[in-house]
C-alpha atoms as a PDB file:
ATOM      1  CA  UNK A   1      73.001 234.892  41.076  1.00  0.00           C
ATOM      2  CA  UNK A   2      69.991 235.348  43.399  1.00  0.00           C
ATOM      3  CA  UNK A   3      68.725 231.918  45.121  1.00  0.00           C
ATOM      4  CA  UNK A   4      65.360 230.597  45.600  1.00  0.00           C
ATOM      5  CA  UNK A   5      63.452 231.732  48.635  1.00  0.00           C
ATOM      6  CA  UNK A   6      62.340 228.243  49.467  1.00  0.00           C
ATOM      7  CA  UNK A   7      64.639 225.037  48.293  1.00  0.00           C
ATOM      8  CA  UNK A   8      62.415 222.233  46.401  1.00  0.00           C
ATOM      9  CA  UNK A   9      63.033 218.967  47.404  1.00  0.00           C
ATOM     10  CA  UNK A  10      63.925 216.419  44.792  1.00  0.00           C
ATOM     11  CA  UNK A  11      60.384 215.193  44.006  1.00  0.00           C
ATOM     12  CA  UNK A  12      59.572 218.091  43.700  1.00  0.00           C
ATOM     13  CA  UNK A  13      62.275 219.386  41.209  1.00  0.00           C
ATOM     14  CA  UNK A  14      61.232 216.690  39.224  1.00  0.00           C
ATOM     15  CA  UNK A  15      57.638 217.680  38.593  1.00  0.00           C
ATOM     16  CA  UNK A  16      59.358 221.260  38.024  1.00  0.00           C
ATOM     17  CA  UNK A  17      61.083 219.712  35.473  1.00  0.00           C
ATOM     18  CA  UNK A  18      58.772 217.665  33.859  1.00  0.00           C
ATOM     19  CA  UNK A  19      55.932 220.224  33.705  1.00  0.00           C
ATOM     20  CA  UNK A  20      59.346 222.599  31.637  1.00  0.00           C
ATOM     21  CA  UNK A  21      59.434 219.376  29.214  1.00  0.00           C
ATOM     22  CA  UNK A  22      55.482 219.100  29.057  1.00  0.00           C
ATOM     23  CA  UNK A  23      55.025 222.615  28.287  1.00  0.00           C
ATOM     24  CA  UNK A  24      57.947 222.995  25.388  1.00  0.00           C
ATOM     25  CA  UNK A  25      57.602 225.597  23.222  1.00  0.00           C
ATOM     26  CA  UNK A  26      58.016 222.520  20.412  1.00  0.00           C
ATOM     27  CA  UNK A  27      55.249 220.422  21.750  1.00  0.00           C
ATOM     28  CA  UNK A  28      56.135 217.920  24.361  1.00  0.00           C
ATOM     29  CA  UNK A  29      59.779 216.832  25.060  1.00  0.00           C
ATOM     30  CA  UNK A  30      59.441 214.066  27.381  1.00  0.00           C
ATOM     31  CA  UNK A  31      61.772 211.725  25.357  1.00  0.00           C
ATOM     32  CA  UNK A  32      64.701 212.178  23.354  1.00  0.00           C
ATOM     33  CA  UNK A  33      63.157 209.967  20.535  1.00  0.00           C
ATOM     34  CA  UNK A  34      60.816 210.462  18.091  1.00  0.00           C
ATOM     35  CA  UNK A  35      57.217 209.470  18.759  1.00  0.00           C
ATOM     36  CA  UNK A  36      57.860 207.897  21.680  1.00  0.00           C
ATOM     37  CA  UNK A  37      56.085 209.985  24.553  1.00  0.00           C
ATOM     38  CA  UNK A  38      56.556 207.804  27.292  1.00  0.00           C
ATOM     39  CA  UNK A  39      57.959 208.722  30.862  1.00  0.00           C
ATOM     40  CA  UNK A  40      58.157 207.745  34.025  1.00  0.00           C
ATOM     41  CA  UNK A  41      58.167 209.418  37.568  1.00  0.00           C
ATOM     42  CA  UNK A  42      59.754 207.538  40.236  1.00  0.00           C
ATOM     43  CA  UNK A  43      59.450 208.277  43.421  1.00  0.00           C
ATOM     44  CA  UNK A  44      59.935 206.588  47.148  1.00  0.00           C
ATOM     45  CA  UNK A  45      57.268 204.099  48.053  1.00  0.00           C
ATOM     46  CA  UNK A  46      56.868 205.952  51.429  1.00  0.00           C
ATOM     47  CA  UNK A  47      56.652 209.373  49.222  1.00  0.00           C
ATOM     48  CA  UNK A  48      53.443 208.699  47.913  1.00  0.00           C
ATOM     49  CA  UNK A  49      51.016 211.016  49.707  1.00  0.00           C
ATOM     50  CA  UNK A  50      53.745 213.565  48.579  1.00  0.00           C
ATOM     51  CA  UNK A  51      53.672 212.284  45.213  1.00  0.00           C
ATOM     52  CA  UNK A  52      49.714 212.444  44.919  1.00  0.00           C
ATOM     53  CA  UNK A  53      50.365 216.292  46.373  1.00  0.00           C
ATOM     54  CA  UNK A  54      52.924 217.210  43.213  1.00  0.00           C
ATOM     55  CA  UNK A  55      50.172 215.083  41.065  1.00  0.00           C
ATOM     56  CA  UNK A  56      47.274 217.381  41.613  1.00  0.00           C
ATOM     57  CA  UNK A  57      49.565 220.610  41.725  1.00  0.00           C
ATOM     58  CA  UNK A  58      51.011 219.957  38.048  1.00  0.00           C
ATOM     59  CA  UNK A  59      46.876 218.894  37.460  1.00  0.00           C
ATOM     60  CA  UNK A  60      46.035 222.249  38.043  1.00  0.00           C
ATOM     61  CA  UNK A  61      48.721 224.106  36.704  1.00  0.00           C
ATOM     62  CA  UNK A  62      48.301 222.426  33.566  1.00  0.00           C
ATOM     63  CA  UNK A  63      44.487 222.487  33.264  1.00  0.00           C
ATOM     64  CA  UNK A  64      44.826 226.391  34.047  1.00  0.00           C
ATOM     65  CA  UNK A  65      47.061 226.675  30.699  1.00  0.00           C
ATOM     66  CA  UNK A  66      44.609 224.720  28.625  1.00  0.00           C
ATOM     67  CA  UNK A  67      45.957 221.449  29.073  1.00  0.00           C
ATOM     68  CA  UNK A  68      43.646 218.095  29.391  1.00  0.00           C
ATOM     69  CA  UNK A  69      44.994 215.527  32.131  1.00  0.00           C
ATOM     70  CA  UNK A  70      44.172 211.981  32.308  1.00  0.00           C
ATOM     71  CA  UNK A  71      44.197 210.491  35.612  1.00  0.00           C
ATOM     72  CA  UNK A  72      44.403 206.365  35.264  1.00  0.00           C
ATOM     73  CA  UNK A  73      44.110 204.494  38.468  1.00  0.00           C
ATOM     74  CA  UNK A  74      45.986 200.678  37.741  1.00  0.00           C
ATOM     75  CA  UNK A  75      44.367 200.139  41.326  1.00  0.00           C
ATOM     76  CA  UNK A  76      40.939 200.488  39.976  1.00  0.00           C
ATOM     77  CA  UNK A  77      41.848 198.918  36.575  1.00  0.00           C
ATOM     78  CA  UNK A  78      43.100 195.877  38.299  1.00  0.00           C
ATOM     79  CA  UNK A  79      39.779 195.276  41.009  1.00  0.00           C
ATOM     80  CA  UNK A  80      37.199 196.041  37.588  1.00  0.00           C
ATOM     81  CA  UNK A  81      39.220 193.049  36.222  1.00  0.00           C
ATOM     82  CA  UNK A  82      38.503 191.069  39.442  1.00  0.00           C
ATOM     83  CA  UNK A  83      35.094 192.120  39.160  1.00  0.00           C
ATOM     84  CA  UNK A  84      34.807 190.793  35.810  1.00  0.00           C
ATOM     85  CA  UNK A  85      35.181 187.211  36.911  1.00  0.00           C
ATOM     86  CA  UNK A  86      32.478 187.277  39.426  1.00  0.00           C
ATOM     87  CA  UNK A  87      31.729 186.175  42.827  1.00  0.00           C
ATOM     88  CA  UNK A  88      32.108 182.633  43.086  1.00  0.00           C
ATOM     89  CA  UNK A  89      35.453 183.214  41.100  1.00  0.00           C
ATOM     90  CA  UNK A  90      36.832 185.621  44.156  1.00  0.00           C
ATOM     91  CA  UNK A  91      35.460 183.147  46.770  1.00  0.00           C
ATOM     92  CA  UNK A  92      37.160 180.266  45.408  1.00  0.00           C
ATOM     93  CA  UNK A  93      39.885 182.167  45.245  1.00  0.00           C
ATOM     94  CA  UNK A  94      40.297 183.777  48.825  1.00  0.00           C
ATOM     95  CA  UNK A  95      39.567 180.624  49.752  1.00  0.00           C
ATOM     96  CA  UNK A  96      42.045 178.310  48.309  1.00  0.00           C
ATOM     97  CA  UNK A  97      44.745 181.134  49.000  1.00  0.00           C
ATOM     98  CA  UNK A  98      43.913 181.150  52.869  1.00  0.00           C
ATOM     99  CA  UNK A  99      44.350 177.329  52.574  1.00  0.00           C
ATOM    100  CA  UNK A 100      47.687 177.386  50.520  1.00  0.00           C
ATOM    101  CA  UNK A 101      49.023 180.332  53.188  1.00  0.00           C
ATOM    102  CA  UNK A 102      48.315 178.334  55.938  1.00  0.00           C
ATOM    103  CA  UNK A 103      50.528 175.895  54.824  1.00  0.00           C
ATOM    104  CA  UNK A 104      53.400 178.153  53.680  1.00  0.00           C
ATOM    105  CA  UNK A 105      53.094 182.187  53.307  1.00  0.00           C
ATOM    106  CA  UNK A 106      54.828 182.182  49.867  1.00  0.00           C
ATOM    107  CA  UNK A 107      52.635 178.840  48.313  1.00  0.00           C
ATOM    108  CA  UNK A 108      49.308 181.617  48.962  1.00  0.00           C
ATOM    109  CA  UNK A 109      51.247 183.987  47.168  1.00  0.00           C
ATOM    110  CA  UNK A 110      52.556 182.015  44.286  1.00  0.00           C
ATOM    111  CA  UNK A 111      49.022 180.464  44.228  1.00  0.00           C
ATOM    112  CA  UNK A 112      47.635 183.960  44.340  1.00  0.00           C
ATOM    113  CA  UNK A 113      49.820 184.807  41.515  1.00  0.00           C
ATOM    114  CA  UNK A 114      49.320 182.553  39.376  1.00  0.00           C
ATOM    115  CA  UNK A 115      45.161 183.608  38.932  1.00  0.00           C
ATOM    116  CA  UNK A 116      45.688 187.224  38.715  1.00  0.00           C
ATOM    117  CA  UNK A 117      48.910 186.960  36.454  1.00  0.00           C
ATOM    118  CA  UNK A 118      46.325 186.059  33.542  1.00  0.00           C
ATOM    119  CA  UNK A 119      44.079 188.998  34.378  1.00  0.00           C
ATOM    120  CA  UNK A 120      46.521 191.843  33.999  1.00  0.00           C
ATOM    121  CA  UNK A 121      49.841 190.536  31.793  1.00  0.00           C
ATOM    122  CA  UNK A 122      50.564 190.983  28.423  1.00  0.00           C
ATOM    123  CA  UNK A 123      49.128 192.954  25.417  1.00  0.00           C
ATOM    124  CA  UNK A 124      45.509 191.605  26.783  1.00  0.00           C
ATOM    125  CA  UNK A 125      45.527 192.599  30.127  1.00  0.00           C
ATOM    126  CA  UNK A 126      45.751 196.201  32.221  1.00  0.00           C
ATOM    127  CA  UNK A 127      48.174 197.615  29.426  1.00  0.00           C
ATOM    128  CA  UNK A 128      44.777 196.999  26.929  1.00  0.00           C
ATOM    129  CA  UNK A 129      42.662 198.737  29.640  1.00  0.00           C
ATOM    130  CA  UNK A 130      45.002 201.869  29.662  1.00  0.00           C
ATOM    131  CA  UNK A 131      45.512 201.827  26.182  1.00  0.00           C
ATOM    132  CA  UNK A 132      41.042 202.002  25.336  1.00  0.00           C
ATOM    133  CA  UNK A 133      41.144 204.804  27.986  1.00  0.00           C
ATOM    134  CA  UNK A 134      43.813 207.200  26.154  1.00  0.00           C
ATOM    135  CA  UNK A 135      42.311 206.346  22.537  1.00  0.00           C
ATOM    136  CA  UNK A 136      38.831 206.787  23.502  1.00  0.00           C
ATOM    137  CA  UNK A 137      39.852 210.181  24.820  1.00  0.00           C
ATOM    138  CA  UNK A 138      42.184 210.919  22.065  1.00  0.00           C
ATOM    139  CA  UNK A 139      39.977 209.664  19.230  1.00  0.00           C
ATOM    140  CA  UNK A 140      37.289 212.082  20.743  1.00  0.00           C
ATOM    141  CA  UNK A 141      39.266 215.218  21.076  1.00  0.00           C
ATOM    142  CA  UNK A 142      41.818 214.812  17.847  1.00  0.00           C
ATOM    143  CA  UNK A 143      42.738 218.517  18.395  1.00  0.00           C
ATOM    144  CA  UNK A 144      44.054 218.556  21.924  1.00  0.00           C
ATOM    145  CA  UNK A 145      45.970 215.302  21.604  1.00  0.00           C
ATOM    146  CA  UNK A 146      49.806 217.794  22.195  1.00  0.00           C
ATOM    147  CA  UNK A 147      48.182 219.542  25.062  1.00  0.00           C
ATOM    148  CA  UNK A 148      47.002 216.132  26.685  1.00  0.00           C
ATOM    149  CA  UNK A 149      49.095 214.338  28.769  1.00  0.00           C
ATOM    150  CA  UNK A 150      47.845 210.737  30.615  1.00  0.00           C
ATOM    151  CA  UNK A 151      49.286 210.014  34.201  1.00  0.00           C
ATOM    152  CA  UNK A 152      48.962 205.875  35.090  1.00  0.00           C
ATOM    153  CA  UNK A 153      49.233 205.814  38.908  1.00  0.00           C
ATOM    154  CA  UNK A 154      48.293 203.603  42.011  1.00  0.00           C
ATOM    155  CA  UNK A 155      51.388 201.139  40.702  1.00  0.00           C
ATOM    156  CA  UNK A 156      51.979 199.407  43.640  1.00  0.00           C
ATOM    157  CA  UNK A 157      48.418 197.585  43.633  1.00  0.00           C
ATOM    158  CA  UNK A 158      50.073 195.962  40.841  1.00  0.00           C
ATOM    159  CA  UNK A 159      52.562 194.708  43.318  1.00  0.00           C
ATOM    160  CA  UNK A 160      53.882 191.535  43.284  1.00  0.00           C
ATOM    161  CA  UNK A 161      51.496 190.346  40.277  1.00  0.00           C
ATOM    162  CA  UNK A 162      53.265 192.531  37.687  1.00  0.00           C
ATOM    163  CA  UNK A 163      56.393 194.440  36.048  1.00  0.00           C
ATOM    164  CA  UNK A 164      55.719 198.437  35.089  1.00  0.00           C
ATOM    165  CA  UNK A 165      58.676 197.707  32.574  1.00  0.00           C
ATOM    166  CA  UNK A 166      56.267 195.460  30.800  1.00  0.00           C
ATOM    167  CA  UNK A 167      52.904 197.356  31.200  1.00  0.00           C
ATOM    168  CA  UNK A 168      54.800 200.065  29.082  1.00  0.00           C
ATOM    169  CA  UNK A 169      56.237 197.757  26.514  1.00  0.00           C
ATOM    170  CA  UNK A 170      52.335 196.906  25.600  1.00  0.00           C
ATOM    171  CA  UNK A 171      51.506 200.399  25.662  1.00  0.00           C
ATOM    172  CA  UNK A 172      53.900 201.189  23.148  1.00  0.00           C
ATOM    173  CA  UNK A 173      52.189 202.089  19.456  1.00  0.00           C
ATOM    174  CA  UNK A 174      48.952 201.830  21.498  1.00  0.00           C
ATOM    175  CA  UNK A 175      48.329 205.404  22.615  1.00  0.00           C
ATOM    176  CA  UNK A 176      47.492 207.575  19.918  1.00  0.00           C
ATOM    177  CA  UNK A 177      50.710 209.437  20.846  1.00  0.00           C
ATOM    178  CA  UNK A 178      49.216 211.224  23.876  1.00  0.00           C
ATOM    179  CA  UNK A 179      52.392 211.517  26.134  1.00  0.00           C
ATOM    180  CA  UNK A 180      52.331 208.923  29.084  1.00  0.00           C
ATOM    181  CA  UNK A 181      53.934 209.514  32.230  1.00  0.00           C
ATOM    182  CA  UNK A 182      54.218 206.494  34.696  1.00  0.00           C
ATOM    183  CA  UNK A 183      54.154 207.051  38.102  1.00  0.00           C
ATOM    184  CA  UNK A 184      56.642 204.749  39.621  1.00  0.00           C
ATOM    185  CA  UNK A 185      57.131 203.622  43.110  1.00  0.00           C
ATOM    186  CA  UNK A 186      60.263 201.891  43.599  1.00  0.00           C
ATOM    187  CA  UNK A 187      64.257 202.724  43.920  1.00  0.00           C
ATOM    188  CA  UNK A 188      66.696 204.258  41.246  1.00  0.00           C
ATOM    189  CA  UNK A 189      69.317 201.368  40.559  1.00  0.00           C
ATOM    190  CA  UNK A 190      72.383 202.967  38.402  1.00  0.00           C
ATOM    191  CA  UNK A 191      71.303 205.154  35.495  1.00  0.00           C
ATOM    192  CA  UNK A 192      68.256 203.367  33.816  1.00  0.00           C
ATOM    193  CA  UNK A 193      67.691 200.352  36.466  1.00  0.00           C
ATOM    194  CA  UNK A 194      64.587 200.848  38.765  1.00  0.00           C
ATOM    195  CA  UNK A 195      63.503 198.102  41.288  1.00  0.00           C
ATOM    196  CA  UNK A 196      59.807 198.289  41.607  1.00  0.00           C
ATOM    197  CA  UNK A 197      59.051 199.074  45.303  1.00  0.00           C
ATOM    198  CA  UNK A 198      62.616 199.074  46.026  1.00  0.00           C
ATOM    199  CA  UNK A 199      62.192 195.018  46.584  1.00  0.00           C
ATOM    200  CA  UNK A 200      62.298 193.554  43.151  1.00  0.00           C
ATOM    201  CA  UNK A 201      65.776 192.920  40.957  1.00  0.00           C
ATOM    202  CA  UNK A 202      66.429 196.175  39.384  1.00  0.00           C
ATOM    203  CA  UNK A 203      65.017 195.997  35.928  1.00  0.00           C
ATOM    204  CA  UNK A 204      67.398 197.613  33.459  1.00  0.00           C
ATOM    205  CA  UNK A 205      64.564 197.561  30.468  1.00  0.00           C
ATOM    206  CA  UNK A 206      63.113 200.869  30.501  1.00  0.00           C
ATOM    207  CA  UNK A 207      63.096 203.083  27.019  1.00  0.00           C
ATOM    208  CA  UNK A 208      61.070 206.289  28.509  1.00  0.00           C
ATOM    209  CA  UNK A 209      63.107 208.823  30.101  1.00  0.00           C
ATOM    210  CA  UNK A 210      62.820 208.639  33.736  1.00  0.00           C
ATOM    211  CA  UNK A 211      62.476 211.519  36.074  1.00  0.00           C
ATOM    212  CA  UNK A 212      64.345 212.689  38.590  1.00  0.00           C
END
């Protein structure tokens, strides 16, 4: 058997394989259960110009074949949300966090925490703002819905304030069933453990499959 002129590198034999599942001659196979089209891509914190690279690759190669993408930035999601609350909001804010850090590093945090928690946890927060992005597209184009494929990235602005495991548990039932891939910086813990940005406790609660 003949090898491969050029050896992929784990990323990206992951894409490789997840574009195989995306493209199934059965519709998309990116979970073993039944109308549950969730996935997620993990990937090295310090891969992720790389990753963005393999993003827009598979983009292309997918748009080529007639395939619609969705590209969902929780970075952006999360600062519209800050937005929302105004000015004076951030400014008091800022403010009260320099004063808290001055003090002790981790009271700023935990302070800091504690206002944008609110914002973007739970059924009501970023999970709601992902979910009105895939319907609206969905509920506009009913006839591509198993050629469209939604890819939630920029996690690690979500970092410390939030669990991925968690922003996919509200997503669930909430996304017309386009498939969802998650792209997920952090470390693989054991077979279904991930610790977001390879600092957190592993989390052991993930359903979607998880590539590599």
């Amino acid at each position: 058997m003949s090898l491969p002129l050029f050896q992929q590198n784990p990323l990206q034999e992951a894409f490789a394989a997840l574009r195989r599942d995306l493209i199934h001659e059965d519709g998309p196979h990116i979970s073993t259960m039944r109308n549950y089209r969730f996935a997620i891509m993990q990937y090295e914190p310090s891969d992720e110009f790389e990753l963005r690279g393999e993003v827009q690759r598979l983009t292309a190669d997918l748009v080529a074949n007639g395939w619609m993408v969705l590209s969902i930035s929780l970075q952006k999601l999360l600062l519209n949300r800050v937005r929302a609350e105004g000015l004076e909001w951030f400014e008091r804010v800022v403010q009260m966090e320099e004063r808290m850090a001055e003090i002790e590093p981790e009271r700023g945090l935990n302070y800091l925490k504690s206002k944008l928690w609110p914002l973007i946890e739970g059924p009501d927060g970023i999970a709601a703002d992902c979910s009105r992005l895939i319907c609206e597209y969905a509920d506009s184009h009913p006839d591509t819905v198993d050629r469209t494929v939604a890819f939630i990235g920029r996690a690690g602005a979500l970092y410390p304030f939030v669990r991925s495991s968690a922003l996919l548990r509200h997503l669930d039932g909430r996304t017309r069933n386009v498939p969802v891939v998650l792209l997920y910086p952090g470390e693989r813990r054991g077979v279904a453990g991930l610790s977001f940005m390879g600092i957190l406790n592993p989390d052991n609660d993930y359903r979607p499959r998880i590539y590599p």
